[in-house]
N, C-alpha and C. Protein backbone atom coordinates (compact mmCIF):
# COMPACT_ATOMS: atom_id res chain seq x y z
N UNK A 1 -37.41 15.23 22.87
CA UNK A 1 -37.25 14.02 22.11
C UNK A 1 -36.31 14.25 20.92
N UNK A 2 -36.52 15.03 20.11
CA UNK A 2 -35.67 15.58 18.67
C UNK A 2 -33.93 15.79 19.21
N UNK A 3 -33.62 15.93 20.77
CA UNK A 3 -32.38 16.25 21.03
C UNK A 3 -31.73 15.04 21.61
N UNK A 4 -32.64 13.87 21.91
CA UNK A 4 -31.99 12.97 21.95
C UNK A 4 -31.63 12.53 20.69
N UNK A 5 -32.61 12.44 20.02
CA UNK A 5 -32.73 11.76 18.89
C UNK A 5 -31.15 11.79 17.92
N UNK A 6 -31.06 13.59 18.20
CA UNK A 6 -29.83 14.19 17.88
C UNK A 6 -28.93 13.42 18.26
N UNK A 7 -28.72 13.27 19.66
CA UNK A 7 -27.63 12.97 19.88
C UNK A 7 -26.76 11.67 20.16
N UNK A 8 -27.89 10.61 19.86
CA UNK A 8 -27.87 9.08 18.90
C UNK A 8 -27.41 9.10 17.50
N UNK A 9 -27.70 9.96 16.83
CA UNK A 9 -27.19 9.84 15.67
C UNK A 9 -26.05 10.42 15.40
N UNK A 10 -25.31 11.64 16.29
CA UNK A 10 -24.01 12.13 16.78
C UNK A 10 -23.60 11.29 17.20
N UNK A 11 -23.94 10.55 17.99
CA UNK A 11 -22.79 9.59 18.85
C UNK A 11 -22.85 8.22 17.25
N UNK A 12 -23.77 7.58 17.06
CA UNK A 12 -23.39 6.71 15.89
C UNK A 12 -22.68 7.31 15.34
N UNK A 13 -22.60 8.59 14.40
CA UNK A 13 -21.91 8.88 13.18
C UNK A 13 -20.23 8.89 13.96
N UNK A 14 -19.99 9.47 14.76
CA UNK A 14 -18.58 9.13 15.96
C UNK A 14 -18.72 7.84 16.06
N UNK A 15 -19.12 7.25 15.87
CA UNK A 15 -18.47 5.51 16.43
C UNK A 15 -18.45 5.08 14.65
N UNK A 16 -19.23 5.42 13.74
CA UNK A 16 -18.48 5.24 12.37
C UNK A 16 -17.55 5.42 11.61
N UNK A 17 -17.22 7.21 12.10
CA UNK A 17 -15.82 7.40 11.58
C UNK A 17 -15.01 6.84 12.48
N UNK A 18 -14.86 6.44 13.77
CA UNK A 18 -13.79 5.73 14.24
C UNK A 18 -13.78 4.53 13.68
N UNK A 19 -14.74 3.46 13.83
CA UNK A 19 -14.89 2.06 13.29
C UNK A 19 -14.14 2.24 11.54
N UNK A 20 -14.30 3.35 11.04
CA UNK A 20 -13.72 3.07 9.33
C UNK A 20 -12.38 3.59 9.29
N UNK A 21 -12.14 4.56 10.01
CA UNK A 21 -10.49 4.67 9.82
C UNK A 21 -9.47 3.71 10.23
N UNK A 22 -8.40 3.95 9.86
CA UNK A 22 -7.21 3.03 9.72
C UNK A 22 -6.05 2.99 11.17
N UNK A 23 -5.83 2.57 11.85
CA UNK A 23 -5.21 3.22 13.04
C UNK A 23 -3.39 3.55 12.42
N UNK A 24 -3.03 4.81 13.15
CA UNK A 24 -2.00 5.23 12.48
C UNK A 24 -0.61 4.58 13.29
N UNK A 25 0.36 4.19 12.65
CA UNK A 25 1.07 3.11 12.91
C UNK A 25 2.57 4.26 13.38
N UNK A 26 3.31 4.23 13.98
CA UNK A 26 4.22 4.66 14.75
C UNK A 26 5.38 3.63 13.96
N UNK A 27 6.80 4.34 14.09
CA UNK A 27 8.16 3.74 13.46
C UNK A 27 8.55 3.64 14.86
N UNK A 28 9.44 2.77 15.38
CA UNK A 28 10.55 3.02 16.08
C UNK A 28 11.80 2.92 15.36
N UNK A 29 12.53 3.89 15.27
CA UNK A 29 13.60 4.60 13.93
C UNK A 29 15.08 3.51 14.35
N UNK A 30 14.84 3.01 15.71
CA UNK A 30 16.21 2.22 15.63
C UNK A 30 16.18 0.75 14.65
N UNK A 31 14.94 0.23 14.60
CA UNK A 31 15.16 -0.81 13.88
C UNK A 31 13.75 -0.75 13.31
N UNK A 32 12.87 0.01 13.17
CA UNK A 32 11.83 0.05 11.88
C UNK A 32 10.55 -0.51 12.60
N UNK A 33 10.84 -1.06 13.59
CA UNK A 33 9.51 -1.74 13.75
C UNK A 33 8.07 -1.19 14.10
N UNK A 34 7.22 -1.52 14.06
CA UNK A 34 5.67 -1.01 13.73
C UNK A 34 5.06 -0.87 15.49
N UNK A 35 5.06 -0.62 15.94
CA UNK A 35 4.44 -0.17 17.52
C UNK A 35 2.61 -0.97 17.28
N UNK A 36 2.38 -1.06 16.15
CA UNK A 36 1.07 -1.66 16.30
C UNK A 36 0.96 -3.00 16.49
N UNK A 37 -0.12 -3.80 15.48
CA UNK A 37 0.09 -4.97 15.54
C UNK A 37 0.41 -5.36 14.38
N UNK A 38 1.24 -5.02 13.77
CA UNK A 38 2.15 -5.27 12.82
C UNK A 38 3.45 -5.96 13.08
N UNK A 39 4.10 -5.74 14.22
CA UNK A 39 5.05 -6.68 14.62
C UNK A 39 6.02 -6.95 13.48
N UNK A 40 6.72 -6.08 12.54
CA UNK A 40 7.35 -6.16 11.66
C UNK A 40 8.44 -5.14 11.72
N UNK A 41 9.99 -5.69 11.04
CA UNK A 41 11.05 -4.99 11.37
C UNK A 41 11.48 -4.60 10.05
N UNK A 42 11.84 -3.65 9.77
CA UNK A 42 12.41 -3.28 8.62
C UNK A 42 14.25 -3.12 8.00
N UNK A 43 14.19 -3.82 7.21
CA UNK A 43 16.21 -3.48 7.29
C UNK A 43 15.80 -3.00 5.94
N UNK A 44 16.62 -2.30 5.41
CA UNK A 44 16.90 -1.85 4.07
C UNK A 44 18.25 -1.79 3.93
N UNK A 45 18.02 -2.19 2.10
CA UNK A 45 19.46 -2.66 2.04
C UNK A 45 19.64 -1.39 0.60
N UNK A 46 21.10 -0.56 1.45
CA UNK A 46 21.73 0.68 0.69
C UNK A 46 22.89 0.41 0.66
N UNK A 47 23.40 1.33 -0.25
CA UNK A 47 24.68 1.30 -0.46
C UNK A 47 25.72 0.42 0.00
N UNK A 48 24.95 -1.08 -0.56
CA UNK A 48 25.78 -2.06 -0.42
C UNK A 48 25.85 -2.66 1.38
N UNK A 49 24.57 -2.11 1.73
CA UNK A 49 25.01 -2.39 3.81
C UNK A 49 23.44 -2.59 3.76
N UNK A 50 23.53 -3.56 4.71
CA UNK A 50 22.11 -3.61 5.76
C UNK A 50 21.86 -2.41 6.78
N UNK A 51 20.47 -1.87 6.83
CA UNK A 51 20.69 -0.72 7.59
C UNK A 51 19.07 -1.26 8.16
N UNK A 52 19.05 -0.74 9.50
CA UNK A 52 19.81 -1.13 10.32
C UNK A 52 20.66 -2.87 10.07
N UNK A 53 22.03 -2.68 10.33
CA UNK A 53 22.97 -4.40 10.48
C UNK A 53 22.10 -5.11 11.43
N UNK A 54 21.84 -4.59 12.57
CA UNK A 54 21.59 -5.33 13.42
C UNK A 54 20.19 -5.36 14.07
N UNK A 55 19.25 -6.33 14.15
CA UNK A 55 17.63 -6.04 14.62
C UNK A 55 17.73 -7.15 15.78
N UNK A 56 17.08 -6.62 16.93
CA UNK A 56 16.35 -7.40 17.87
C UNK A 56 15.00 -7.35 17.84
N UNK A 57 14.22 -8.31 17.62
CA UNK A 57 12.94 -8.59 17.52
C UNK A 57 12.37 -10.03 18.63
N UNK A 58 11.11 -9.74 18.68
CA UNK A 58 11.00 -10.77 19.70
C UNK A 58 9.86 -12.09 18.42
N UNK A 59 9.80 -13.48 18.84
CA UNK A 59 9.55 -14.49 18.58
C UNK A 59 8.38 -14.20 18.37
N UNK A 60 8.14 -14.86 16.66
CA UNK A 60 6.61 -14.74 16.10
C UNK A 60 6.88 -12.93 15.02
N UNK A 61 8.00 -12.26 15.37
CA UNK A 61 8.09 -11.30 14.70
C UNK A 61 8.52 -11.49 13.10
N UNK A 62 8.45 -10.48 12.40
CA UNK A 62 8.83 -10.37 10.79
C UNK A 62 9.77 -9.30 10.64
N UNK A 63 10.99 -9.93 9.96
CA UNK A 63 11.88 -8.89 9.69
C UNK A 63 11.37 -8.77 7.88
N UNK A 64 11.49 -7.85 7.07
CA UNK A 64 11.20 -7.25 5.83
C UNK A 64 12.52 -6.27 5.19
N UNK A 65 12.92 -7.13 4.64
CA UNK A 65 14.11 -6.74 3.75
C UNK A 65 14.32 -6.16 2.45
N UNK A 66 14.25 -4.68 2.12
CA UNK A 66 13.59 -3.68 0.99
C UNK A 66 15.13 -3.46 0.35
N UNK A 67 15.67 -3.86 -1.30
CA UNK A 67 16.72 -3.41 -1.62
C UNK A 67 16.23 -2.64 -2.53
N UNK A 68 16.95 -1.45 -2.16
CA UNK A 68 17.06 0.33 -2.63
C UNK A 68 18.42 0.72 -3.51
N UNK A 69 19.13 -0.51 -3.43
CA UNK A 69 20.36 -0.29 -4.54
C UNK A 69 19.91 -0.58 -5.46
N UNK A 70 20.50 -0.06 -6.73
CA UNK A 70 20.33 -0.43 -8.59
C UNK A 70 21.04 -1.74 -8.70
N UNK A 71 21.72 -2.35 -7.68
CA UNK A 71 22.37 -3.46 -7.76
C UNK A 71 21.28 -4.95 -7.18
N UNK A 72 21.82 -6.14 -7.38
CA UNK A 72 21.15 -7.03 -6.84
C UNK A 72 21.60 -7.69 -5.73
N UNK A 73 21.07 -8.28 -4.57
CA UNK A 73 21.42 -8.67 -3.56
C UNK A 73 20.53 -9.90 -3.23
N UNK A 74 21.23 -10.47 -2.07
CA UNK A 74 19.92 -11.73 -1.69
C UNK A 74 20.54 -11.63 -0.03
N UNK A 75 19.68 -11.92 0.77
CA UNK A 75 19.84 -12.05 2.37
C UNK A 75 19.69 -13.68 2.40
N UNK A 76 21.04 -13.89 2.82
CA UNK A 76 21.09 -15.54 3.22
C UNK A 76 22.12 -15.77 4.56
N UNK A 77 21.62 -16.63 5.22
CA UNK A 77 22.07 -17.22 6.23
C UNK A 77 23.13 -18.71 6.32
N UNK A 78 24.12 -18.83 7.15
CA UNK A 78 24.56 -20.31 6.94
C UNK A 78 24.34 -21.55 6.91
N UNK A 79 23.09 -21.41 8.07
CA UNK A 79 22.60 -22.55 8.48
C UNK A 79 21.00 -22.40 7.29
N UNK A 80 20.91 -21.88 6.36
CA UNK A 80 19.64 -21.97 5.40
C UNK A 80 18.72 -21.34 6.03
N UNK A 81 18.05 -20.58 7.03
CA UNK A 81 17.44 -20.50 7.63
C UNK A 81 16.82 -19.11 6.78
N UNK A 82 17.91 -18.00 6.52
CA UNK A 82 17.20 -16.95 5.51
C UNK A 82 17.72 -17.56 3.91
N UNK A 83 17.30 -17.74 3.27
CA UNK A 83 17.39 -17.82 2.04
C UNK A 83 16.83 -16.75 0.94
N UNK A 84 16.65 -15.96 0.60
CA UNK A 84 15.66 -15.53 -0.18
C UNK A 84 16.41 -15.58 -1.97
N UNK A 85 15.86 -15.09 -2.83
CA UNK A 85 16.16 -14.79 -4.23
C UNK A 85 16.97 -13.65 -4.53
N UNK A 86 17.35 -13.57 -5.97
CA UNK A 86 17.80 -12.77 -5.75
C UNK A 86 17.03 -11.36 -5.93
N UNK A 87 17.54 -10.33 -5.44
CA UNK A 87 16.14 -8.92 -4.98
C UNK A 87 16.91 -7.60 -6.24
N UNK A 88 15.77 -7.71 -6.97
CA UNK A 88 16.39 -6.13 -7.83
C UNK A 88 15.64 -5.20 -6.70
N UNK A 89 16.32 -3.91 -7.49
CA UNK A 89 16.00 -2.90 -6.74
C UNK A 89 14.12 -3.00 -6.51
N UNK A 90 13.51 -2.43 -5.37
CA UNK A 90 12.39 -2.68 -5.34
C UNK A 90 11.63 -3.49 -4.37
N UNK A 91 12.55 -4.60 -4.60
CA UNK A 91 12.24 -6.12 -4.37
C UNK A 91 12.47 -6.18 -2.88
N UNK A 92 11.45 -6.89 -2.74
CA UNK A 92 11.35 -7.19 -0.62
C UNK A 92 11.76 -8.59 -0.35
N UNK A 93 12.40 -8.64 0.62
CA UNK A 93 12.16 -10.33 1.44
C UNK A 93 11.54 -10.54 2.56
N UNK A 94 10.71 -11.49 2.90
CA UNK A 94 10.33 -11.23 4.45
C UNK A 94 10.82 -12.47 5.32
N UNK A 95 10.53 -12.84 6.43
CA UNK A 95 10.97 -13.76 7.05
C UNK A 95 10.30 -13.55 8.25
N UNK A 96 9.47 -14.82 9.08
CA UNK A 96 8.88 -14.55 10.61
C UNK A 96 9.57 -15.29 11.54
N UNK A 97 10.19 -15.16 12.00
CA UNK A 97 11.35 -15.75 13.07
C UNK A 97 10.26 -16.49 14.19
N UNK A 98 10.40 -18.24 14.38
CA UNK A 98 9.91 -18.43 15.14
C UNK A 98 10.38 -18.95 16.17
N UNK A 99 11.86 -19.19 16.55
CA UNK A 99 12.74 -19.40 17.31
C UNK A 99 13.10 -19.08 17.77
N UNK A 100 14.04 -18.14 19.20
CA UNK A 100 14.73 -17.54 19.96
C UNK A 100 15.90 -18.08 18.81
N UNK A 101 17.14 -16.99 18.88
CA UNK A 101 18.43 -16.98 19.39
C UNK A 101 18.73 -15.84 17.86
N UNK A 102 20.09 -15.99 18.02
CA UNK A 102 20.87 -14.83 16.86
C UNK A 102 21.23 -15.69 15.50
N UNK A 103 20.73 -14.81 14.02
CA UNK A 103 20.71 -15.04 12.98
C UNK A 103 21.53 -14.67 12.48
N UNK A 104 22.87 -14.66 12.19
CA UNK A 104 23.74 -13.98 10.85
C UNK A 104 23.42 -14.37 9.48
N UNK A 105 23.88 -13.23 8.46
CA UNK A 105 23.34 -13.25 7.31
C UNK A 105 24.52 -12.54 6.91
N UNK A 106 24.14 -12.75 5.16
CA UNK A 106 25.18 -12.11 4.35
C UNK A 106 24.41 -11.67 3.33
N UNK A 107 24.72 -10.78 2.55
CA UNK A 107 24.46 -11.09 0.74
C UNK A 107 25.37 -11.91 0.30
N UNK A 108 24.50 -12.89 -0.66
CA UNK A 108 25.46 -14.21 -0.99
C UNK A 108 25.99 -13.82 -2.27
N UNK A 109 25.28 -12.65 -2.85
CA UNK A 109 25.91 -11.72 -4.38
C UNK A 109 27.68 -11.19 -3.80
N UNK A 110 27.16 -10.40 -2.49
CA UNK A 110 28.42 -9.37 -1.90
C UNK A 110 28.73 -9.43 -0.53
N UNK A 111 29.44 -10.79 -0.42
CA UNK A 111 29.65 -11.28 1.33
C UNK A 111 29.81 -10.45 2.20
N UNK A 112 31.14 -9.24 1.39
CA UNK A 112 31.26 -8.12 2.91
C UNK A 112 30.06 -7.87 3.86
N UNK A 113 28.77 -8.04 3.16
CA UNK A 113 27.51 -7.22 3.59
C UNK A 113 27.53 -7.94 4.74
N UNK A 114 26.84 -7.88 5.42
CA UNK A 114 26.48 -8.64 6.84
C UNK A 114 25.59 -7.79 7.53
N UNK A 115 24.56 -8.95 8.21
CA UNK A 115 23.67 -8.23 9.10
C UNK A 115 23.66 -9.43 10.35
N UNK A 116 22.81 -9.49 11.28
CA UNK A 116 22.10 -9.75 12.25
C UNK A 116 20.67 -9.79 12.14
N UNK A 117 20.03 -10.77 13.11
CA UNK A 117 18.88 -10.31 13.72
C UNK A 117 18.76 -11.49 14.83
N UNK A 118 18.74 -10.29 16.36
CA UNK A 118 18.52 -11.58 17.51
C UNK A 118 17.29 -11.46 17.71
N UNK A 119 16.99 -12.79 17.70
CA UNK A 119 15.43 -12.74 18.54
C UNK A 119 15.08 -13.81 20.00
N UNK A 120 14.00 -12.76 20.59
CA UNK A 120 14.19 -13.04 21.69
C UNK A 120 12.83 -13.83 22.33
């Protein structure tokens, strides 16, 4: 009896530390995105460039836009569709794409910049 008993309370304390930890989230390094259910893409904006320029994400996804320059920037689109503020260093934008098709963008501070994001 005492070794079952044992081994109910082994198997609970294993189904607690699984139930309380955090599940560990995977990058895919071409465009940032989260392999979990996070469904989120990452661009960061350096040295004056979107990196990755270009994201394919699929519909219902979040692209997250992190500027890492000392400079200021904003991710905007033509048709209004990205708008954000303007981003000091630090500063994130997000956006959840709920439409199919391809997004161009600029910094509206520093036009050269340009990115993408198709979604599918």
């Amino acid at each position: 009896m005492k070794k079952i008993l044992t081994g109910i309370i082994l198997i609970l304390a294993i189904l607690a530390a699984a139930c309380a930890s955090q599940p560990e989230l995977t990058t895919d390094k071409t465009i940032g995105r989260s392999e979990d259910s996070g469904k989120v893409a990452a661009v960061a904006i350096k040295g004056f460039k979107f990196v990755p320029a270009e994201v394919n994400i699929k519909v219902g996804e979040t692209v997250v836009w992190t500027n890492e320059d000392t400079a200021p920037h904003t991710v905007e689109s033509s048709d209004g569709t990205l708008r954000s503020d303007e981003l000091a260093k630090g500063d994130t934008y997000s956006y959840t794409f709920t439409k199919a098709g391809k997004y161009d963008y600029i910094c509206g501070i520093h036009p050269s910049m340009k990115g993408s994001v198709t979604v599918q």
